[in-house]
N, C-alpha and C. Protein backbone atom coordinates (compact mmCIF):
# COMPACT_ATOMS: atom_id res chain seq x y z
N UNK A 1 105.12 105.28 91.13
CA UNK A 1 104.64 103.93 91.26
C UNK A 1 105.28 103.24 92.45
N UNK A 2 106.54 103.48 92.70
CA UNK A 2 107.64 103.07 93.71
C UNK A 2 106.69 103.04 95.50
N UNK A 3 106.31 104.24 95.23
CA UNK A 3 105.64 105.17 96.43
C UNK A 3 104.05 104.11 96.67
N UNK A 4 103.48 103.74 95.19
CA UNK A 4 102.03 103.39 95.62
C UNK A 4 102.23 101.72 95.91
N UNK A 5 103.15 101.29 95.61
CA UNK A 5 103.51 99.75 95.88
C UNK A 5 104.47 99.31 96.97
N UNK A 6 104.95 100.33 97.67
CA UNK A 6 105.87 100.11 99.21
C UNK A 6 104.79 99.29 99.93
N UNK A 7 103.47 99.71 100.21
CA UNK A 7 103.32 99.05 101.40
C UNK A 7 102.68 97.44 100.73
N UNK A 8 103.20 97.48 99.43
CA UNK A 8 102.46 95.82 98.71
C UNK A 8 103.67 94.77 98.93
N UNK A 9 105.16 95.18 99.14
CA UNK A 9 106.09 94.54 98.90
C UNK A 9 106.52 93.18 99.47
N UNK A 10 106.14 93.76 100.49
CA UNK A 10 106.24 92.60 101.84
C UNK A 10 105.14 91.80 101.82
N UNK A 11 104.02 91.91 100.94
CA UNK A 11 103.07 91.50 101.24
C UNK A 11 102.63 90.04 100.35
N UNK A 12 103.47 90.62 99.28
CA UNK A 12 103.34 89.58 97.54
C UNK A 12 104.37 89.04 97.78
N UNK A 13 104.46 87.61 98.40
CA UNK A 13 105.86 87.19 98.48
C UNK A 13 105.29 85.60 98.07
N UNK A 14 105.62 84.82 96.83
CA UNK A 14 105.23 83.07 97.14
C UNK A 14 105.96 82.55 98.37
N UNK A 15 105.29 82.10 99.16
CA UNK A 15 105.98 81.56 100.07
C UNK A 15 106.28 80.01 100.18
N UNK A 16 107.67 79.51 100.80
CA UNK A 16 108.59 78.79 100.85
C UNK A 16 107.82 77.65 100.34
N UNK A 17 106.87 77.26 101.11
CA UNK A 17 106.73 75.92 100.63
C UNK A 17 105.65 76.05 99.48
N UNK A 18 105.52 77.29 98.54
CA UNK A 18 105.14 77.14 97.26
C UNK A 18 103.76 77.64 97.22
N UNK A 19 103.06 78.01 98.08
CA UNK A 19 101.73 78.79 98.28
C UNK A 19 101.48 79.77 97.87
N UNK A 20 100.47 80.57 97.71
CA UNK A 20 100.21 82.10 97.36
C UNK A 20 100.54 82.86 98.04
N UNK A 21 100.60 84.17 98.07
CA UNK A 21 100.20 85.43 99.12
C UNK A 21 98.50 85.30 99.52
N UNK A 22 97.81 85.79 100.56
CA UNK A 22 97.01 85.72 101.16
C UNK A 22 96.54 87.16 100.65
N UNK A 23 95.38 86.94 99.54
CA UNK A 23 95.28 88.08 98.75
C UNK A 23 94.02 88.86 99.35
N UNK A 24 93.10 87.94 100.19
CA UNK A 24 92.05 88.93 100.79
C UNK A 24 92.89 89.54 101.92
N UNK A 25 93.73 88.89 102.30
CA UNK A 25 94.92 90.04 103.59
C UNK A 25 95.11 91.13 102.89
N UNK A 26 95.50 90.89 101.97
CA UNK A 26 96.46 92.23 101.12
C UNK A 26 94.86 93.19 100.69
N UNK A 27 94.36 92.68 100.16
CA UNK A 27 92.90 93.66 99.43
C UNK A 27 92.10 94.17 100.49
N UNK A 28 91.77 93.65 101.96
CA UNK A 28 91.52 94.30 103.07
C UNK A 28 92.24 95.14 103.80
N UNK A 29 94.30 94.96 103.95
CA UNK A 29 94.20 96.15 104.65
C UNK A 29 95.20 96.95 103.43
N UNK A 30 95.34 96.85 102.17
CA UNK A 30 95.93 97.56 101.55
C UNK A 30 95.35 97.87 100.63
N UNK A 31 93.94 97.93 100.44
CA UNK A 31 93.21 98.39 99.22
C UNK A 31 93.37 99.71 98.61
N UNK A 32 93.77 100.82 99.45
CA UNK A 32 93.99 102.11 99.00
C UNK A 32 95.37 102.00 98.18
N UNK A 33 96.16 101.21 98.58
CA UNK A 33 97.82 101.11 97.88
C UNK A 33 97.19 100.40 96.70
N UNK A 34 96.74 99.37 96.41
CA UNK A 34 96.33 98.77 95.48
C UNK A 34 95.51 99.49 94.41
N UNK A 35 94.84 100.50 95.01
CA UNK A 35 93.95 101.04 93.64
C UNK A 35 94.92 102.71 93.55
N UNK A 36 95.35 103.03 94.25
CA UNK A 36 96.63 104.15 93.73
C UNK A 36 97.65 103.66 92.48
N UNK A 37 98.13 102.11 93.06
CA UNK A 37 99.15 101.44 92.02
C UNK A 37 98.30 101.42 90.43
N UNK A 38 96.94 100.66 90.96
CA UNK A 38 96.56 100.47 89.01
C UNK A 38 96.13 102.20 88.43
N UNK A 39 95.81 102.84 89.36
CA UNK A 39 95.81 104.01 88.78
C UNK A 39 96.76 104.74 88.40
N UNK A 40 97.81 104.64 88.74
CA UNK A 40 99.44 104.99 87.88
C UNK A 40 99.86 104.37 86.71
N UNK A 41 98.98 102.52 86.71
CA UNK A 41 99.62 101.73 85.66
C UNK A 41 98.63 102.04 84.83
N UNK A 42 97.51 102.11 85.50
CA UNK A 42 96.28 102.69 83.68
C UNK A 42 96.07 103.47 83.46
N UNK A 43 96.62 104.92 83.92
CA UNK A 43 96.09 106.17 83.95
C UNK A 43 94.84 106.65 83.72
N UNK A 44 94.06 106.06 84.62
CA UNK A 44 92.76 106.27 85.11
C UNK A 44 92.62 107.08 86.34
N UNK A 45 91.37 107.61 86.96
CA UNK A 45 91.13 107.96 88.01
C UNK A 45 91.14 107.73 89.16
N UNK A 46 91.75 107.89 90.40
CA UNK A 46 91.48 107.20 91.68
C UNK A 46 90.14 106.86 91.53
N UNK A 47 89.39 107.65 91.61
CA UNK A 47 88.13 107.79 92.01
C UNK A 47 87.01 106.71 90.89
N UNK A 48 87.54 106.55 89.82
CA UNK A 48 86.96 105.59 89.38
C UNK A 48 87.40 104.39 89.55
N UNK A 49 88.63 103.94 89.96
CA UNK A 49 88.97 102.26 90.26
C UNK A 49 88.34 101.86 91.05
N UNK A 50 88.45 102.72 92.11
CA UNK A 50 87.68 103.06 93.86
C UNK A 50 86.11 102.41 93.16
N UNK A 51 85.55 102.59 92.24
CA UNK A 51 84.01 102.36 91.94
C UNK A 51 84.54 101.13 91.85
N UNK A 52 85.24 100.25 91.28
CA UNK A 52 85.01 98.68 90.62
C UNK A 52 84.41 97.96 91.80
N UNK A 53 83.65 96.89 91.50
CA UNK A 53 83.80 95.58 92.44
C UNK A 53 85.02 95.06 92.45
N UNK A 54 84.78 94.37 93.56
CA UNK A 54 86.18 93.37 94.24
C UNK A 54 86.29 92.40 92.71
N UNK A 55 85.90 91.78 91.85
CA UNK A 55 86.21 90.71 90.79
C UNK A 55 86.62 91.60 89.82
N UNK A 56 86.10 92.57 89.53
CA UNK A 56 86.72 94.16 88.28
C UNK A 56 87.95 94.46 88.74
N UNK A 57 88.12 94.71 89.93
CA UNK A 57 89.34 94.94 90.57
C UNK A 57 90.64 93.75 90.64
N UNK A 58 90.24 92.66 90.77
CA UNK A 58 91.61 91.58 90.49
C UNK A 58 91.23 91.61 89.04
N UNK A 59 90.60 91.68 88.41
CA UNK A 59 90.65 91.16 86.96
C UNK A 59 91.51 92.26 86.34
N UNK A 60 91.19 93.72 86.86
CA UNK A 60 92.34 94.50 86.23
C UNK A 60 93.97 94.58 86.73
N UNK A 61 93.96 93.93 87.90
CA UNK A 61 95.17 94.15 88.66
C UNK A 61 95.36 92.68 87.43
N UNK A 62 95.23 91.58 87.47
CA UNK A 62 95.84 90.62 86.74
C UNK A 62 96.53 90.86 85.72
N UNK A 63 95.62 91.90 84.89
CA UNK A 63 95.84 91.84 83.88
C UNK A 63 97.09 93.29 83.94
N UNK A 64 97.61 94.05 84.89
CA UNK A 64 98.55 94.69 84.27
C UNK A 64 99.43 94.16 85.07
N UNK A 65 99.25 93.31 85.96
CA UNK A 65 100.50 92.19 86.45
C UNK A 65 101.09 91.42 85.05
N UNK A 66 100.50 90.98 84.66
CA UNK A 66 100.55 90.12 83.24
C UNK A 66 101.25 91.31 82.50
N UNK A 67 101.27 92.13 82.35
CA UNK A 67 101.25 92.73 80.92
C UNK A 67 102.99 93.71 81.31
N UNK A 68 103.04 93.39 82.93
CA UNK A 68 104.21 94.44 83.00
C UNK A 68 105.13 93.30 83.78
N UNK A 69 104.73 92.05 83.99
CA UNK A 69 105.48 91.08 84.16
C UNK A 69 107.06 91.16 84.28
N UNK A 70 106.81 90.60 82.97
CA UNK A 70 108.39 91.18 82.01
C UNK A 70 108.98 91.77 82.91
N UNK A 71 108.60 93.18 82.78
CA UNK A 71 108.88 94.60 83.30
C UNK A 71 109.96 94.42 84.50
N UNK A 72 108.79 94.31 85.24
CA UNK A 72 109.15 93.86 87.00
C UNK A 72 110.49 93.07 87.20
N UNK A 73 110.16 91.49 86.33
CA UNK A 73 111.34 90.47 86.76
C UNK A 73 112.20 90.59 86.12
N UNK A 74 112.45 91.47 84.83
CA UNK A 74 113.83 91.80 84.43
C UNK A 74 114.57 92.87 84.67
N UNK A 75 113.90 93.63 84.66
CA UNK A 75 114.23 95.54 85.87
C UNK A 75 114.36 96.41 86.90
N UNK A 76 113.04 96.11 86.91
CA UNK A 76 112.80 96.81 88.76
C UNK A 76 113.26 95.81 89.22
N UNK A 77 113.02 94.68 89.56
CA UNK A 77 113.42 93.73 91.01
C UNK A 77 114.88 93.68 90.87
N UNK A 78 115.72 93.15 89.86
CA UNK A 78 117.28 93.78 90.00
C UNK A 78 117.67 94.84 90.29
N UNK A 79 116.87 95.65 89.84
CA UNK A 79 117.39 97.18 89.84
C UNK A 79 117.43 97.62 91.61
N UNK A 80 115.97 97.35 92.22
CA UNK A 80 115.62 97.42 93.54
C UNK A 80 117.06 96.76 94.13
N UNK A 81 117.03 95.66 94.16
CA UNK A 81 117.78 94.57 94.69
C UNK A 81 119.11 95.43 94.81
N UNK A 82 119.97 95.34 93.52
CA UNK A 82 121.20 96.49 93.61
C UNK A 82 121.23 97.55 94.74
N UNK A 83 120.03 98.25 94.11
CA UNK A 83 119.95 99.67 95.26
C UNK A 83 120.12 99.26 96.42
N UNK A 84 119.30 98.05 97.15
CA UNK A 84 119.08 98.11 98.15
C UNK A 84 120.54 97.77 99.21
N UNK A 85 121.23 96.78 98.05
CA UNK A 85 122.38 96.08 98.42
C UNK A 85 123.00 97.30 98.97
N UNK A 86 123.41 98.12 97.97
CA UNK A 86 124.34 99.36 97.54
C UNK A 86 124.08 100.40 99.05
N UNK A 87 122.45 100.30 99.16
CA UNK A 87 122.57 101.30 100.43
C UNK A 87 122.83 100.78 101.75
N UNK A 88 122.82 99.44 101.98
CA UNK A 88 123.36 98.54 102.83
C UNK A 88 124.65 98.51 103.32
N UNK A 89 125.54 98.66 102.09
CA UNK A 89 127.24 98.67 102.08
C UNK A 89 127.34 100.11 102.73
N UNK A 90 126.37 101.14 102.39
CA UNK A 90 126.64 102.52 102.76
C UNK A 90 126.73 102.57 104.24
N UNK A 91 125.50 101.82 104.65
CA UNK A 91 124.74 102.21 106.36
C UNK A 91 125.86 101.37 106.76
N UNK A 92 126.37 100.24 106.63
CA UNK A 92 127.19 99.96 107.54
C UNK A 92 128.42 100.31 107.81
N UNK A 93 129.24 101.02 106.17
CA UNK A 93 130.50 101.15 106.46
C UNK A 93 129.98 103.10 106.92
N UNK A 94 128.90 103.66 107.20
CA UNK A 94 128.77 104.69 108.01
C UNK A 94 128.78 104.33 109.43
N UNK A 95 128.89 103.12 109.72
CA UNK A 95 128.51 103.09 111.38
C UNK A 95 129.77 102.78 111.49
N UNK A 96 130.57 101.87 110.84
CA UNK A 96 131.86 102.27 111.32
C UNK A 96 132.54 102.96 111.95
N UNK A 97 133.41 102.78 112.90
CA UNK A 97 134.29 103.61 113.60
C UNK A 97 135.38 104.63 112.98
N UNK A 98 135.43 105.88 112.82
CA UNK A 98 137.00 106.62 111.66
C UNK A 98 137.86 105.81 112.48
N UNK A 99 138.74 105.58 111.09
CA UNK A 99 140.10 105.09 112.22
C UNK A 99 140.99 106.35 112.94
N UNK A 100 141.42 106.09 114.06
CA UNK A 100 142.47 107.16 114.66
C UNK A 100 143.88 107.19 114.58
């Protein structure tokens, strides 16, 4: 799932002064990431999400946004967050100089 939602990450962000994400941006150039992701979360077919209309298609993405909510803001996004911190502390104290 990690793999089918990388290129959504940057993309789903509320922004600062309280607005949406720009969701026909995201459904025009990331539609293939988008119907890979609900096909991992519903275990359905590529090939049949790929059939929905554009309104079948947010209505199901809503609804396992909704349903894995939870999920996301108490788990993965800390969990991510940690990792990401964690590999941060790595890359830099690798660029470090050894001491002599």
């Amino acid at each position: 799932m990690a793999v089918a939602i990388a290129p959504l990450q940057n993309l789903i962000k509320i922004t600062p002064e309280g607005g949406t994400p720009d969701l026909m941006a995201i459904v025009s150039t990331q539609g293939e990431s988008i119907i890979k992701a609900l096909a991992i979360a519903t275990r359905q077919p590529i090939d049949a999400l790929a059939d929905l209309d554009l309104a079948d298609s947010i209505t199901l993405a809503e609804a396992v946004l909704a349903c894995n909510a939870d999920f996301f803001s108490r788990r993965v996004l800390p969990r991510a967050t940690q990792a990401a911190n964690h590999i941060n502390t790595l890359a830099a104290n690798w660029r470090k100089p050894l001491p002599t």
